[in-house]
Protein backbone atom coordinates (compact mmCIF):
# COMPACT_ATOMS: atom_id res chain seq x y z
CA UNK A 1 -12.17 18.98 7.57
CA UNK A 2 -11.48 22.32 5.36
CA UNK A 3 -10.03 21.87 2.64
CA UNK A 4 -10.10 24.34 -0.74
CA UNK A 5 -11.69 23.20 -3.69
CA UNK A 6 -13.00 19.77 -2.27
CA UNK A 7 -14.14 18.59 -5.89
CA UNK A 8 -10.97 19.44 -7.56
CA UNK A 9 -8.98 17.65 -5.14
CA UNK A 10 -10.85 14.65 -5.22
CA UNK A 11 -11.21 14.41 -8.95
CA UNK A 12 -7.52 15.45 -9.48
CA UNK A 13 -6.10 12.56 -6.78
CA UNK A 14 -8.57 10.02 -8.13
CA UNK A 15 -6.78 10.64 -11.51
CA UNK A 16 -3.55 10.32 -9.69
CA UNK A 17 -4.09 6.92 -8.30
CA UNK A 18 -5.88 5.25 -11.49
CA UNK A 19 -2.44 6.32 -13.75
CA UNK A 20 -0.37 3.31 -14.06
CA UNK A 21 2.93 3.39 -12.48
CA UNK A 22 5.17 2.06 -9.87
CA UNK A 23 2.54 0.98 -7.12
CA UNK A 24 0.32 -0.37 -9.89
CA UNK A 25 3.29 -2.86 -11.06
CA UNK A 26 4.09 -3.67 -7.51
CA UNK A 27 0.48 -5.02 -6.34
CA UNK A 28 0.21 -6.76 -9.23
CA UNK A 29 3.64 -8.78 -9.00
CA UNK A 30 2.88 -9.50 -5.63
CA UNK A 31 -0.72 -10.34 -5.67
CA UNK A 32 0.73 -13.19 -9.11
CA UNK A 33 3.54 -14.27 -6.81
CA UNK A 34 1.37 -15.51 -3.59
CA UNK A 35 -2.42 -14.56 -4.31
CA UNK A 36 -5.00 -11.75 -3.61
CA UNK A 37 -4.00 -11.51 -0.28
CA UNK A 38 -0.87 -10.35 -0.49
CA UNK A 39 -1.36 -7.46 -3.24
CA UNK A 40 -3.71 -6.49 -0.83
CA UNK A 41 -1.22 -6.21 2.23
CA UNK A 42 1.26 -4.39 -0.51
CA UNK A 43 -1.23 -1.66 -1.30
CA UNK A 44 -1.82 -1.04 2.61
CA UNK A 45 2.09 -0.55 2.52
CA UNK A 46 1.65 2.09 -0.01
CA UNK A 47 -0.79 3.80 1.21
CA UNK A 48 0.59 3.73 4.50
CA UNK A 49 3.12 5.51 2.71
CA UNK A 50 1.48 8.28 1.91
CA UNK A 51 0.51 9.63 5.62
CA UNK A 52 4.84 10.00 5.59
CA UNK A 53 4.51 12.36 2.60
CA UNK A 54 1.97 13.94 4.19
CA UNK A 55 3.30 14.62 7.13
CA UNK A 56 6.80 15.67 5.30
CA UNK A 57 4.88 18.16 3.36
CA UNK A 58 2.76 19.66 6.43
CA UNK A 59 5.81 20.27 8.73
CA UNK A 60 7.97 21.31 5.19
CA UNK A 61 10.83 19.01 5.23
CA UNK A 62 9.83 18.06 1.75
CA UNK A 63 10.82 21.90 1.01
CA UNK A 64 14.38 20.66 1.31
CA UNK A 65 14.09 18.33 -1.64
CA UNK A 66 13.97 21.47 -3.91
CA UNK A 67 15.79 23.38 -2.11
CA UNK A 68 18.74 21.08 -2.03
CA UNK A 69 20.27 19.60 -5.31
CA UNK A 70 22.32 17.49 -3.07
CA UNK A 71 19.73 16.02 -1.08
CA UNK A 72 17.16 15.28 -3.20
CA UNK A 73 19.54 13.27 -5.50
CA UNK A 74 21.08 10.96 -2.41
CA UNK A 75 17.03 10.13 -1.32
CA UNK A 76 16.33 9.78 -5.34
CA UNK A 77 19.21 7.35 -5.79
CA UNK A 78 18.19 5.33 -2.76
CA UNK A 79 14.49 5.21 -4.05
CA UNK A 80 15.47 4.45 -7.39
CA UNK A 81 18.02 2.00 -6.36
CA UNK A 82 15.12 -0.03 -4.27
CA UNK A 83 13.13 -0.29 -7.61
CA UNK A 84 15.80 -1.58 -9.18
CA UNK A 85 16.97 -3.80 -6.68
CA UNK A 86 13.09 -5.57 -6.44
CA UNK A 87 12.99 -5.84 -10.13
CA UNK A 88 16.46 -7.17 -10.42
CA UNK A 89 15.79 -10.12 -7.85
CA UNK A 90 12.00 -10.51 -9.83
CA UNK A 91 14.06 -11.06 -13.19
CA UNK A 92 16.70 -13.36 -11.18
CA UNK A 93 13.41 -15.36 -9.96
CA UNK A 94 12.85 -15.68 -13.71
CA UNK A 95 15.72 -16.53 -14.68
CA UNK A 96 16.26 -19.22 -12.26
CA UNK A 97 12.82 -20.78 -12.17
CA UNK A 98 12.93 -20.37 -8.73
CA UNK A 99 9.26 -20.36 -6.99
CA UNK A 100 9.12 -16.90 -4.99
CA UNK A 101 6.10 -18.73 -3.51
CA UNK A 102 5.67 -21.74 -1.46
CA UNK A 103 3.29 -24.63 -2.42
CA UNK A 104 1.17 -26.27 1.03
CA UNK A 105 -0.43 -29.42 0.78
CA UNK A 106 -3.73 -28.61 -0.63
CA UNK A 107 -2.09 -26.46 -3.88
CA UNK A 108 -2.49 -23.11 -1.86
CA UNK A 109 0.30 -20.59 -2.07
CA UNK A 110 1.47 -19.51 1.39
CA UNK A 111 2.47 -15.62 0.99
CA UNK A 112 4.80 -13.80 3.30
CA UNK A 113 2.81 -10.40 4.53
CA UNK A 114 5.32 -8.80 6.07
CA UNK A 115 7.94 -9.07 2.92
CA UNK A 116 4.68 -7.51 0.96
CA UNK A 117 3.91 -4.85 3.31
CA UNK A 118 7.33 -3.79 3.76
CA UNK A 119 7.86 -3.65 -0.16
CA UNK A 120 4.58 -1.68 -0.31
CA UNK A 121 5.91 0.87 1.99
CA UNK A 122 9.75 1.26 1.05
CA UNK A 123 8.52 1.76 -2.85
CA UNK A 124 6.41 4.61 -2.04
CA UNK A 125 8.36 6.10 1.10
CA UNK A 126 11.79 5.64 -0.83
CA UNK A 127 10.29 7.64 -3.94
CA UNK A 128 11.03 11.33 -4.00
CA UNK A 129 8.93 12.36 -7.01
CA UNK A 130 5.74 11.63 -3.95
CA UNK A 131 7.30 13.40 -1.72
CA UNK A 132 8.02 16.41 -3.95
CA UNK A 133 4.00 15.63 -5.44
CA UNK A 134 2.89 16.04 -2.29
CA UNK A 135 4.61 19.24 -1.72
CA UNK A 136 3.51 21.22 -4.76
CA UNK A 137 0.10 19.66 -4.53
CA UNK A 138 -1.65 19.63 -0.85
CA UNK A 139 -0.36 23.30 -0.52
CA UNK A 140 -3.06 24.51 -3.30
CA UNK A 141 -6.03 23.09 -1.10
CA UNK A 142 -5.18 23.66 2.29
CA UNK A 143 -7.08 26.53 3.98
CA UNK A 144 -4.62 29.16 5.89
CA UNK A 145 -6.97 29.85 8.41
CA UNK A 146 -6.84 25.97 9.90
CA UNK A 147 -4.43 23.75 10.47
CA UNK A 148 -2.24 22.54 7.61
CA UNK A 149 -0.95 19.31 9.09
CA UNK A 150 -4.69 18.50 9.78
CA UNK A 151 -5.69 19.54 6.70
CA UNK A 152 -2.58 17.28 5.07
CA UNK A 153 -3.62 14.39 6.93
CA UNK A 154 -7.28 14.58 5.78
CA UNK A 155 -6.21 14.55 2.27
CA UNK A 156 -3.74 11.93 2.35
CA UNK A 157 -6.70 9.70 4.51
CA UNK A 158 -8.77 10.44 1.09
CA UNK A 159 -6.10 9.35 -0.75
CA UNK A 160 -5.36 6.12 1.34
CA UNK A 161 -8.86 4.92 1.02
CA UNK A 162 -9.44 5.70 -3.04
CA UNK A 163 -5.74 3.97 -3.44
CA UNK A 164 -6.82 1.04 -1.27
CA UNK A 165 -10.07 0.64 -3.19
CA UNK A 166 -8.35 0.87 -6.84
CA UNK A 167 -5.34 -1.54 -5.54
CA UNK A 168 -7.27 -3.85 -3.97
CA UNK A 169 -9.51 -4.52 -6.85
CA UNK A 170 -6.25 -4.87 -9.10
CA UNK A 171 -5.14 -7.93 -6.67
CA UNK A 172 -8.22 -9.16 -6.76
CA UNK A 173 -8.00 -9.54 -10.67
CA UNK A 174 -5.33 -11.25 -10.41
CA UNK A 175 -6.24 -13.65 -7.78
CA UNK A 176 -9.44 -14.33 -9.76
CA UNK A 177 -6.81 -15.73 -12.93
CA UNK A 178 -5.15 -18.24 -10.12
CA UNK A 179 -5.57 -20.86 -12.95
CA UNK A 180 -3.08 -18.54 -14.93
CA UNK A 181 -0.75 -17.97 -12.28
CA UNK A 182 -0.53 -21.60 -11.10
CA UNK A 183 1.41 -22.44 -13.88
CA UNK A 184 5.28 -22.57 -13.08
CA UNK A 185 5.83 -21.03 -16.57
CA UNK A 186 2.93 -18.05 -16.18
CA UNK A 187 5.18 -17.35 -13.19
CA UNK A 188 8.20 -16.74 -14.90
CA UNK A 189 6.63 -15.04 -17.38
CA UNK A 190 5.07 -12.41 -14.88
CA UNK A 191 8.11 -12.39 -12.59
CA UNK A 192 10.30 -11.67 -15.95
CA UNK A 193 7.39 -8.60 -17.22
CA UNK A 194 7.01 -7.07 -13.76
CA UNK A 195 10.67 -7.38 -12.90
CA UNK A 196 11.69 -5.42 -16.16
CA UNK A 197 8.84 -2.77 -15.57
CA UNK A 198 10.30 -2.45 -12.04
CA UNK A 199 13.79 -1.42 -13.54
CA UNK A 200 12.73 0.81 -16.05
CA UNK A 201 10.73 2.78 -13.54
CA UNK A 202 13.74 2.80 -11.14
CA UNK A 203 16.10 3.92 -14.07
CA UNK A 204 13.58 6.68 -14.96
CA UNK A 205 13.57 7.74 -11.90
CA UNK A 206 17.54 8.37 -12.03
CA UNK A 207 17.51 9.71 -15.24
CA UNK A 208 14.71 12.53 -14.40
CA UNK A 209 15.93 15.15 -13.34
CA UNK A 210 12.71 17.23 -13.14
CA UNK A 211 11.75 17.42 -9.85
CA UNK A 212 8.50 19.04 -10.20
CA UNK A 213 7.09 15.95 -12.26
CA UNK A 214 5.18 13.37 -10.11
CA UNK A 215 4.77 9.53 -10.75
């Protein structure tokens, strides 16, 4: 593995994942709606994500996201549009009183993985300001003389396992207060907060029109 400026990259990607933002709101309304479990199966989702950026980035078909005005708005308005659209239905949930979980026998919740994991991984794949992250970033540490798509992949496999580590912990958390989110009405409540969060981040992301600034 050669990548420039090891330290710097680790300290400055490890500051990267512990920021709040979208994936941070996502594992957490996820790991409240069915338990510990699932937040964790979201953040594999998003990390699982990131290999796609990585990749992009390596080969440079993230180049064409600054290159073309056009095309970087149509993949920001479907990214954005996804955020909105999970919040929305979170706030509906809220609305409605409508369990997003289902109850067993024995009081357990019974999460659905794959809705989690697939969540996980449209948020982050669907979100341009990564891709475009990932293409002004990985290029300052990667060594010329070896391979760059190597070199990508190594970094984003630092990434994955930091993100896991920081996400996981966060579901955990909240699995830990399953007194809390028992209640019906701490639910809502959570369903309503996250769901909002979720659309403002989604409306940012139309709104910005700075490409160079990274979530």
């Amino acid at each position: 593995m050669h990548i420039l400026n090891f330290e710097a990259f680790l300290l400055a990607i490890t500051l990267l994942t512990l920021t709040p933002g979208i994936d941070t709101v996502l594992v957490i309304k996820n790991a409240s709606r069915s338990g510990g479990r699932d937040g964790v199966v979201t953040s594999l989702g998003i990390c699982l994500g990131l290999f796609v950026h990585a990749t992009f980035s390596a080969v440079g078909i993230s180049a064409i996201l600054l290159q073309s005005a056009e095309l970087f708005m149509a993949v920001k308005w479907v990214g954005a549009g996804y955020l909105i659209w999970l919040g929305v239905s979170a706030l509906k949930a809220a609305f409605k009183g409508d369990a997003s979980v289902a109850i067993n026998a024995t009081g357990l919740k019974m999460s659905n993985l794959t809705r989690s994991l697939k969540e996980g991984f449209l948020s982050n794949v669907l979100n341009p300001k990564t891709a475009v992250f990932y293409l002004a970033f990985l290029p300052q540490f990667i060594d010329p003389q070896h391979s760059p798509f190597a070199q990508a992949m190594s970094m984003a496999a630092i990434h994955f396992i930091i993100a896991m580590i920081w996400q996981c912990g966060l579901a955990g958390a909240v699995s830990s207060a399953k007194r809390f989110f028992a209640s019906s009405t701490a639910m809502r409540w959570m369903e309503g907060v996250s769901g909002s969060v979720l659309v403002f981040l989604g409306s940012k992301l139309l709104l910005d029109d700075d490409p160079a600034k990274a979530n």
